[in-house]
PDB file of N, CA and C in Angstrom:
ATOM      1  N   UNK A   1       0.841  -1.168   0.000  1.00  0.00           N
ATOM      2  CA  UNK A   1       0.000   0.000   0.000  1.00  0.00           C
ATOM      3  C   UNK A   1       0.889   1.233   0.000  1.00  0.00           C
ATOM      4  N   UNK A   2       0.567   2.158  -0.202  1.00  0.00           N
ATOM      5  CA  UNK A   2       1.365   3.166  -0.492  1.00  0.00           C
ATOM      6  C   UNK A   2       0.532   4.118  -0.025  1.00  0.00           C
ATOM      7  N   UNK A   3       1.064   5.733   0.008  1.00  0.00           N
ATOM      8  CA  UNK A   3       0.556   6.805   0.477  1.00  0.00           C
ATOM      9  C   UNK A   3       0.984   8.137  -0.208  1.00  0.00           C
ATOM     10  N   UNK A   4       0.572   9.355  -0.262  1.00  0.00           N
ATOM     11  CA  UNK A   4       1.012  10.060  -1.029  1.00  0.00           C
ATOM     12  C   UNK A   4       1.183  11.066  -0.450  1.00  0.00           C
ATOM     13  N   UNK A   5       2.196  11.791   0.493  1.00  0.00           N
ATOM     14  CA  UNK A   5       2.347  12.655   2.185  1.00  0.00           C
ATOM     15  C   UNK A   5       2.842  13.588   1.177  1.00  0.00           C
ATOM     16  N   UNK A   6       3.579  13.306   0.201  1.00  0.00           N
ATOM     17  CA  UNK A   6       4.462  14.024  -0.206  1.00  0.00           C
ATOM     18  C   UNK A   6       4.685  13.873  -2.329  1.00  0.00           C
ATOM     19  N   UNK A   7       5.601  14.099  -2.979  1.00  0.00           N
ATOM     20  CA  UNK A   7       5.681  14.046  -4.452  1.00  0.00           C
ATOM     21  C   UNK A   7       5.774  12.686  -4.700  1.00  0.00           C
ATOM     22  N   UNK A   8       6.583  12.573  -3.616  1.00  0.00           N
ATOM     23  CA  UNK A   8       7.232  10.773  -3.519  1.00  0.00           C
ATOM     24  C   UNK A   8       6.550  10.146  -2.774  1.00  0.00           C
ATOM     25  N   UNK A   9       6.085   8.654  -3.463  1.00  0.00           N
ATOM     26  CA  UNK A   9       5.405   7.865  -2.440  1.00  0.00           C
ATOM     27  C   UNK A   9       6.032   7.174  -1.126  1.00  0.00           C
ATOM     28  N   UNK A  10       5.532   6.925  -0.910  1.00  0.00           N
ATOM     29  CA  UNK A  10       6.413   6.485   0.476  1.00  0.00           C
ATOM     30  C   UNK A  10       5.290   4.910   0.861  1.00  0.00           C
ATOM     31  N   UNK A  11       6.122   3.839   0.828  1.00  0.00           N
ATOM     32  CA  UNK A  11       5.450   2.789   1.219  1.00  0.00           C
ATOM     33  C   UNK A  11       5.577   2.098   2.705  1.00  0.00           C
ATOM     34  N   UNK A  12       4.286   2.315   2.845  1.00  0.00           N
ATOM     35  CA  UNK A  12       3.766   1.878   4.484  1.00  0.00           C
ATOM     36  C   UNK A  12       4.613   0.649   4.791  1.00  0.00           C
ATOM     37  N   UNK A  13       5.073   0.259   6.246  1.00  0.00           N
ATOM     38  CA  UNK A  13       5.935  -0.957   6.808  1.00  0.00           C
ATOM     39  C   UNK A  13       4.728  -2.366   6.018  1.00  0.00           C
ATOM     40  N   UNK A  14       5.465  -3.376   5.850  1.00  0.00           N
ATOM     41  CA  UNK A  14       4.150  -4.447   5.707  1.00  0.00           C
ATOM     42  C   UNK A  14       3.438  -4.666   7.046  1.00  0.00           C
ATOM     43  N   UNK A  15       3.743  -4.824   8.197  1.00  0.00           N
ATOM     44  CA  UNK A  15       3.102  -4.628   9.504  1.00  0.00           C
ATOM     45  C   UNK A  15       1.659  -4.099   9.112  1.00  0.00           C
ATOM     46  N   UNK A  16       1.798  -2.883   8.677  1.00  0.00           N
ATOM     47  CA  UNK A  16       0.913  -1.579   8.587  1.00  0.00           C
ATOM     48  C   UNK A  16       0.007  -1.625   7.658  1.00  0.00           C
ATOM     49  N   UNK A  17       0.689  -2.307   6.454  1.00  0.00           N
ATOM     50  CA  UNK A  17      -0.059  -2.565   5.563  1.00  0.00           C
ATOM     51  C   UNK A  17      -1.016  -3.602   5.420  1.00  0.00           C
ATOM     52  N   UNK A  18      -0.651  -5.036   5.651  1.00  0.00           N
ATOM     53  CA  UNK A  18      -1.337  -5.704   6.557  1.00  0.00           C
ATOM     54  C   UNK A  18      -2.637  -5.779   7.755  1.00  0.00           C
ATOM     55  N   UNK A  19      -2.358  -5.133   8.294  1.00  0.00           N
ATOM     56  CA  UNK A  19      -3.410  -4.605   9.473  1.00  0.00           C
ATOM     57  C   UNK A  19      -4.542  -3.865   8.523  1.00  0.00           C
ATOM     58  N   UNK A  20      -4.295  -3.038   7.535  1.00  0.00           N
ATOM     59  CA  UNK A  20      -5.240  -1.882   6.752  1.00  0.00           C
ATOM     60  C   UNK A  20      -5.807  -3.033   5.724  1.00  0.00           C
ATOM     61  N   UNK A  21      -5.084  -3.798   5.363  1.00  0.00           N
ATOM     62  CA  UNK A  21      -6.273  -4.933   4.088  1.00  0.00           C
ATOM     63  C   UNK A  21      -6.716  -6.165   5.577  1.00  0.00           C
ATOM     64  N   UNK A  22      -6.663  -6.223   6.507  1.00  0.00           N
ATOM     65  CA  UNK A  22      -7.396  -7.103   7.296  1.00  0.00           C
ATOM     66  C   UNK A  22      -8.723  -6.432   8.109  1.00  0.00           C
ATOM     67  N   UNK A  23      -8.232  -5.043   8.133  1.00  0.00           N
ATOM     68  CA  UNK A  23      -9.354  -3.696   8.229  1.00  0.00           C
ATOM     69  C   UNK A  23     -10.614  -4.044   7.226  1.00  0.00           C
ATOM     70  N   UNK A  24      -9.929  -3.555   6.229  1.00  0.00           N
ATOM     71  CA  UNK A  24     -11.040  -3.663   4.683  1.00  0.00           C
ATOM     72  C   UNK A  24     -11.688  -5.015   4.918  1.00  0.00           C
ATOM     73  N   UNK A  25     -11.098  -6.419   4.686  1.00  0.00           N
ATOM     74  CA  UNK A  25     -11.656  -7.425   4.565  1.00  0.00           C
ATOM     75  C   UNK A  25     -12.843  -7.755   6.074  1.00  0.00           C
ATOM     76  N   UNK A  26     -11.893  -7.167   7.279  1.00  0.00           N
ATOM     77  CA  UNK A  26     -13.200  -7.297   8.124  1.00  0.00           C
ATOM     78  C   UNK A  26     -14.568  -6.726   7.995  1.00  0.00           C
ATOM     79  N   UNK A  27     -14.080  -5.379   7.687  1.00  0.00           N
ATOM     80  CA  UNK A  27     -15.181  -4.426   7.594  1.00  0.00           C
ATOM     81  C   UNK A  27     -16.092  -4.862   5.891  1.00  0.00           C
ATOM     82  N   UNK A  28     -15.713  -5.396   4.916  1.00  0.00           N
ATOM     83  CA  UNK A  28     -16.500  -5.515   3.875  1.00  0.00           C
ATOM     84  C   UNK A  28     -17.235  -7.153   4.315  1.00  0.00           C
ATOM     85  N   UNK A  29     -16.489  -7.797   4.907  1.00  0.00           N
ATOM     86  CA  UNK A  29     -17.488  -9.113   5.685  1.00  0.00           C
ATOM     87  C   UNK A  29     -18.818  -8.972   6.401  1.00  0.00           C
ATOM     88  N   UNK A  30     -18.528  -7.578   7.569  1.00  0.00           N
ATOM     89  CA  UNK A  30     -19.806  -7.219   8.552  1.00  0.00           C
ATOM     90  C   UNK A  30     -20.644  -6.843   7.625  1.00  0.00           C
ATOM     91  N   UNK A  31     -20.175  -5.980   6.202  1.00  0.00           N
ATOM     92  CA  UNK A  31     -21.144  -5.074   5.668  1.00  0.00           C
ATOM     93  C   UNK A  31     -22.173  -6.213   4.913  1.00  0.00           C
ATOM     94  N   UNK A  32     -21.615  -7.206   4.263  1.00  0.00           N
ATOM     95  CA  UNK A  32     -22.078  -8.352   3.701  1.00  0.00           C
ATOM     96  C   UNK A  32     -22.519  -8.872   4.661  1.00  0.00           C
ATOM     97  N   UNK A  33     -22.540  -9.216   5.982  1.00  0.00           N
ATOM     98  CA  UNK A  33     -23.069 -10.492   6.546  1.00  0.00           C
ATOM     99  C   UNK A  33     -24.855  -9.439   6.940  1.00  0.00           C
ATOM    100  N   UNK A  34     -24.397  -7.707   7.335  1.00  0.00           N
ATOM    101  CA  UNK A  34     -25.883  -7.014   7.248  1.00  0.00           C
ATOM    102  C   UNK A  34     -26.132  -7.038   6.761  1.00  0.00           C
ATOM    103  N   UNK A  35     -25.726  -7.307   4.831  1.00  0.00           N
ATOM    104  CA  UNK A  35     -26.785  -6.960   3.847  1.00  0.00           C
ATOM    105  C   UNK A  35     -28.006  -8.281   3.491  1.00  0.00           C
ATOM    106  N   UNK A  36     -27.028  -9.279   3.837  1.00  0.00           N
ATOM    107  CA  UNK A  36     -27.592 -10.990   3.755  1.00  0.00           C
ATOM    108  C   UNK A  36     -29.027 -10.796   4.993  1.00  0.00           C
ATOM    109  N   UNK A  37     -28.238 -10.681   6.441  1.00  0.00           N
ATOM    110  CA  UNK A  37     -29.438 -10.533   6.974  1.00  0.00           C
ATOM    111  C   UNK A  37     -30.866  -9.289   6.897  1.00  0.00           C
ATOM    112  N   UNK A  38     -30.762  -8.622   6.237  1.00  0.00           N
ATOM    113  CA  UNK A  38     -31.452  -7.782   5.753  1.00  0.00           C
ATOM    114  C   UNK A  38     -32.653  -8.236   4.702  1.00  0.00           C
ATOM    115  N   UNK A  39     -31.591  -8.552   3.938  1.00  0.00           N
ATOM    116  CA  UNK A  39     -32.541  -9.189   3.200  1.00  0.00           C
ATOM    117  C   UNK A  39     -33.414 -10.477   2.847  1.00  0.00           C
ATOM    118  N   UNK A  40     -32.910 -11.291   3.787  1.00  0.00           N
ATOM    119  CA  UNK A  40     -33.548 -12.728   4.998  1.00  0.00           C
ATOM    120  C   UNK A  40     -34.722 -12.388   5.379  1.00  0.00           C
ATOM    121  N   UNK A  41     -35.241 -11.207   6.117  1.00  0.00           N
ATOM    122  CA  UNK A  41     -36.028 -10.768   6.836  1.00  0.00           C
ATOM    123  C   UNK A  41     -36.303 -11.509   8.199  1.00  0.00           C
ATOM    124  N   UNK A  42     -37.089 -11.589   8.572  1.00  0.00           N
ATOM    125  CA  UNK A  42     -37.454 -11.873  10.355  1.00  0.00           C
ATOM    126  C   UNK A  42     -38.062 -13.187   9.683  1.00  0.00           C
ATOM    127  N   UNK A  43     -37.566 -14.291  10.576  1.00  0.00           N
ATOM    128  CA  UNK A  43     -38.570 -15.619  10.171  1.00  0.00           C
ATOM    129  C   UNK A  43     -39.683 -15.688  10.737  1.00  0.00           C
ATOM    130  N   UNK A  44     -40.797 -16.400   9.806  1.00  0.00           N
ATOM    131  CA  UNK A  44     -42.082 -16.632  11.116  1.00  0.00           C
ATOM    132  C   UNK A  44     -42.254 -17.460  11.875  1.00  0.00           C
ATOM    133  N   UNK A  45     -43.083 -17.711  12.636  1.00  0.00           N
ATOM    134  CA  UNK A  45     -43.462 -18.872  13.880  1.00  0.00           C
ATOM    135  C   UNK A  45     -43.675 -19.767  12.694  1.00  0.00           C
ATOM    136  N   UNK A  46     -44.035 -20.352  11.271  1.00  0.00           N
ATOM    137  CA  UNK A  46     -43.879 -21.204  10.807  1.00  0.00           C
ATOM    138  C   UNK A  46     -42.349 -22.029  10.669  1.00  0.00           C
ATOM    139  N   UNK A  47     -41.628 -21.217  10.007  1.00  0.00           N
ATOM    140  CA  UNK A  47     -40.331 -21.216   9.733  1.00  0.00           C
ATOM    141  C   UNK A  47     -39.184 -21.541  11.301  1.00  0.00           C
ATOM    142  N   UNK A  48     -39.391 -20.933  12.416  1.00  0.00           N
ATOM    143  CA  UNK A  48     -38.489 -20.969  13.300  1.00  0.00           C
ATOM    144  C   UNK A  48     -39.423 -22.342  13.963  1.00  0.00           C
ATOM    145  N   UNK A  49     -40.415 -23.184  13.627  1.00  0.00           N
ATOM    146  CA  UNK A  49     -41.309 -24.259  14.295  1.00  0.00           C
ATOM    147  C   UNK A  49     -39.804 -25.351  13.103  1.00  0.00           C
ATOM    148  N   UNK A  50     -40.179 -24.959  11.946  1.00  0.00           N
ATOM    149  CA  UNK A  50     -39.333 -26.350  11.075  1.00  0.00           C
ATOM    150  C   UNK A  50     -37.832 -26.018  11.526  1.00  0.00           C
ATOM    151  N   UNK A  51     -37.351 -25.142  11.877  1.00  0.00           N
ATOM    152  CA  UNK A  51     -35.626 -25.345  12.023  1.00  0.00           C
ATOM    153  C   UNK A  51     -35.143 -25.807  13.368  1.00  0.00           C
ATOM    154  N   UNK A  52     -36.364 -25.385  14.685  1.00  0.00           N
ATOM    155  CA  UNK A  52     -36.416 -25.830  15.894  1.00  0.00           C
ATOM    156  C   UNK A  52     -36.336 -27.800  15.359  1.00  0.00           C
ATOM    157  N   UNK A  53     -37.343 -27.942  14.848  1.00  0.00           N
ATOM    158  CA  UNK A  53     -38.111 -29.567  14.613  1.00  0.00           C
ATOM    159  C   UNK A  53     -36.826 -30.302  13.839  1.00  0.00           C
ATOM    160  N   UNK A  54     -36.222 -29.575  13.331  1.00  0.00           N
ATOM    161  CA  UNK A  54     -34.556 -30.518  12.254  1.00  0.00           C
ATOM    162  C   UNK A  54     -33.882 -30.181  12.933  1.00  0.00           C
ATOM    163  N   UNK A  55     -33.533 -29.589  14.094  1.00  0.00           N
ATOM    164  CA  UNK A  55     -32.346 -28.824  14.930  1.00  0.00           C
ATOM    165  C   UNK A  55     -32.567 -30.325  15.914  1.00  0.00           C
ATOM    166  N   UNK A  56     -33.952 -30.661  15.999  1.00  0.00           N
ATOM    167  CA  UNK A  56     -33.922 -31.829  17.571  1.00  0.00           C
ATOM    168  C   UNK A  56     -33.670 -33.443  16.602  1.00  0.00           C
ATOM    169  N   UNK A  57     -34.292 -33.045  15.577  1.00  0.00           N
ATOM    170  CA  UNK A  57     -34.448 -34.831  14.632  1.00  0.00           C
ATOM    171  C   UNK A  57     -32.933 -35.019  13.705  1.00  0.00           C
ATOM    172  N   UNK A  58     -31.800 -33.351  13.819  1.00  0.00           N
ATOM    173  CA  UNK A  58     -30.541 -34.338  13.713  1.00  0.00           C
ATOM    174  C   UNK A  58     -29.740 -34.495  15.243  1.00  0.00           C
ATOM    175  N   UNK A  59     -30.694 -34.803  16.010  1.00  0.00           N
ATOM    176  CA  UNK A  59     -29.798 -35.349  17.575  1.00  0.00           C
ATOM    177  C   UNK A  59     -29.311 -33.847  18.409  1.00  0.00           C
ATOM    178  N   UNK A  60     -29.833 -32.701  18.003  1.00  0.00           N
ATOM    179  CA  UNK A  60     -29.615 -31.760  19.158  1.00  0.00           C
ATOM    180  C   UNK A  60     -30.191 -31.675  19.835  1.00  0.00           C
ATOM    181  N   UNK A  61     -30.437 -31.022  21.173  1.00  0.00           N
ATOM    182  CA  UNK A  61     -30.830 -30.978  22.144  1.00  0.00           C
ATOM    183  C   UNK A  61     -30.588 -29.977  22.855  1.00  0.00           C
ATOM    184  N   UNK A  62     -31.379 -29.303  23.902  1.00  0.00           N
ATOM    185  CA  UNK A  62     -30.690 -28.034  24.510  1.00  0.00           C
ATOM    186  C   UNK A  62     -30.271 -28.529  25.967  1.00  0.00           C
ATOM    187  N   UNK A  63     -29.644 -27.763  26.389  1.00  0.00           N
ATOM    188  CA  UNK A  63     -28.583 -28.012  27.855  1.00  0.00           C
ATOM    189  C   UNK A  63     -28.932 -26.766  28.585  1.00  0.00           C
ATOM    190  N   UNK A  64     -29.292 -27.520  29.509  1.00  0.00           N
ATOM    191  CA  UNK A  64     -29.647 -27.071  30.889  1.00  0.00           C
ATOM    192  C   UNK A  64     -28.894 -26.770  31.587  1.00  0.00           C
ATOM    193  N   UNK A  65     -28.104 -26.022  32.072  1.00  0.00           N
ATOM    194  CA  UNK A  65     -27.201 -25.045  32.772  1.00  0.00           C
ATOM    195  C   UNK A  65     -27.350 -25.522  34.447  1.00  0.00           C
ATOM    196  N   UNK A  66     -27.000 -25.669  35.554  1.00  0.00           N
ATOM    197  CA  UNK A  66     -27.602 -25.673  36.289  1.00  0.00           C
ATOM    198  C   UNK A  66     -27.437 -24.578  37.196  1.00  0.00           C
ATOM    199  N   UNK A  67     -28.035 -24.477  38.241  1.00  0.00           N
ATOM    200  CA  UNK A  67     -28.906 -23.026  38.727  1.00  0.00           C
ATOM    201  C   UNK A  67     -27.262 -22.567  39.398  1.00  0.00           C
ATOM    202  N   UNK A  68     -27.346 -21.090  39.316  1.00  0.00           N
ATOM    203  CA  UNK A  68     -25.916 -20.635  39.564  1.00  0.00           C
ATOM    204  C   UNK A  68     -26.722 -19.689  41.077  1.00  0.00           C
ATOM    205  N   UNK A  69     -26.068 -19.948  42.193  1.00  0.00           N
ATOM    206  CA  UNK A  69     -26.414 -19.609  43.340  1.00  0.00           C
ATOM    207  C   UNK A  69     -25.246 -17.944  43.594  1.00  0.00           C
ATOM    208  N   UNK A  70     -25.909 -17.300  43.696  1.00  0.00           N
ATOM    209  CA  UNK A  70     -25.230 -16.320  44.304  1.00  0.00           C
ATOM    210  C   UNK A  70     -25.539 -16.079  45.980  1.00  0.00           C
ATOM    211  N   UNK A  71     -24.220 -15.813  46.725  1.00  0.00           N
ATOM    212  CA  UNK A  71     -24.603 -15.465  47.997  1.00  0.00           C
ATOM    213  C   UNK A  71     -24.782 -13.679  47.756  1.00  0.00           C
ATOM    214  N   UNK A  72     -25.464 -13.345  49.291  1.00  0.00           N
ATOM    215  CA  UNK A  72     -25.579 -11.635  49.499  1.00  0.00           C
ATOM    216  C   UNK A  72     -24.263 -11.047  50.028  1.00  0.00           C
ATOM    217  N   UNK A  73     -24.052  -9.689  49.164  1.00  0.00           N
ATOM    218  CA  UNK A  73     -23.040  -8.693  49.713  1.00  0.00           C
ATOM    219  C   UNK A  73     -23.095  -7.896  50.358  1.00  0.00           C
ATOM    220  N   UNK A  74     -22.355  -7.597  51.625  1.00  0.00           N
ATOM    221  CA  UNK A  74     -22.624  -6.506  52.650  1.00  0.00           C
ATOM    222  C   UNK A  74     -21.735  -5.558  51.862  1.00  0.00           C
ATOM    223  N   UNK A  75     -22.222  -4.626  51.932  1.00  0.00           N
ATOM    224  CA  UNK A  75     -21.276  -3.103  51.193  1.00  0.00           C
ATOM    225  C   UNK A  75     -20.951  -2.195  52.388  1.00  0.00           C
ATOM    226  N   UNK A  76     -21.199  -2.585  53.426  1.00  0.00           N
ATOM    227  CA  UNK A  76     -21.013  -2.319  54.781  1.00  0.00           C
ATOM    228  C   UNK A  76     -22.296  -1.010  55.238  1.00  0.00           C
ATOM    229  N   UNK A  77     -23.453  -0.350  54.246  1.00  0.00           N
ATOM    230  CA  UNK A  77     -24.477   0.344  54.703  1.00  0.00           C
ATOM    231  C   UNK A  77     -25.164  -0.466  55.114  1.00  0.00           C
ATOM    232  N   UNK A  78     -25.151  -1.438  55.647  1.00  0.00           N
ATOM    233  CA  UNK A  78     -26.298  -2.472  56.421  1.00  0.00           C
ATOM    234  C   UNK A  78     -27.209  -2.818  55.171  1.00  0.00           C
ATOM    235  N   UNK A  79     -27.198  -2.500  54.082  1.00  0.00           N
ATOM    236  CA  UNK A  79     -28.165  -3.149  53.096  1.00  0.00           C
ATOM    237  C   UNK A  79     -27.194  -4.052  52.275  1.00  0.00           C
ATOM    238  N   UNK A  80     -28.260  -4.718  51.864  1.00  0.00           N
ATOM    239  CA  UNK A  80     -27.805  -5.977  50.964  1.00  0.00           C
ATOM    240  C   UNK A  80     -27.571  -5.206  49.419  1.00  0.00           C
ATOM    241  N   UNK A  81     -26.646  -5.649  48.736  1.00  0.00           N
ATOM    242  CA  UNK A  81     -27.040  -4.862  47.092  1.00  0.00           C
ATOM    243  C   UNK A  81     -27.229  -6.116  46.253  1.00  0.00           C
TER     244      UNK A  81
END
């Protein structure tokens, strides 16, 4: 990549240059992955019923977490937060 500060170009470290086309390629990915979902639109309760129903009949299943207990904090004003 190059730059033009001056008459003479002057070419950026590859470090630098590097980082600026991994810039572009990230940023033209997000712009594509909004334009895809955009134009997808919102699925309906028909549609999210069949991907739920093939999500369980190829062997997935959802996982149950189990219950995460928090104890109470004294902050020392006599109240609990």
């Amino acid at each position: 990549m190059q730059t033009k500060l001056s008459s003479k170009p002057r070419r950026l470290p590859a470090a630098t240059a590097d980082a600026a086309e991994s810039r572009r390629r990230t940023l033209s990915a997000v712009i594509a992955h909004k334009r895809r979902c955009r134009e997808a639109g919102v699925p309906d309760a028909a549609t999210i019923s069949r991907m739920v129903e093939a999500f369980l009949a190829s062997g997935g299943s959802v996982t149950a977490c189990p219950t995460a207990y928090v104890l109470p904090v004294q902050n020392g004003t006599g109240r609990q937060s």
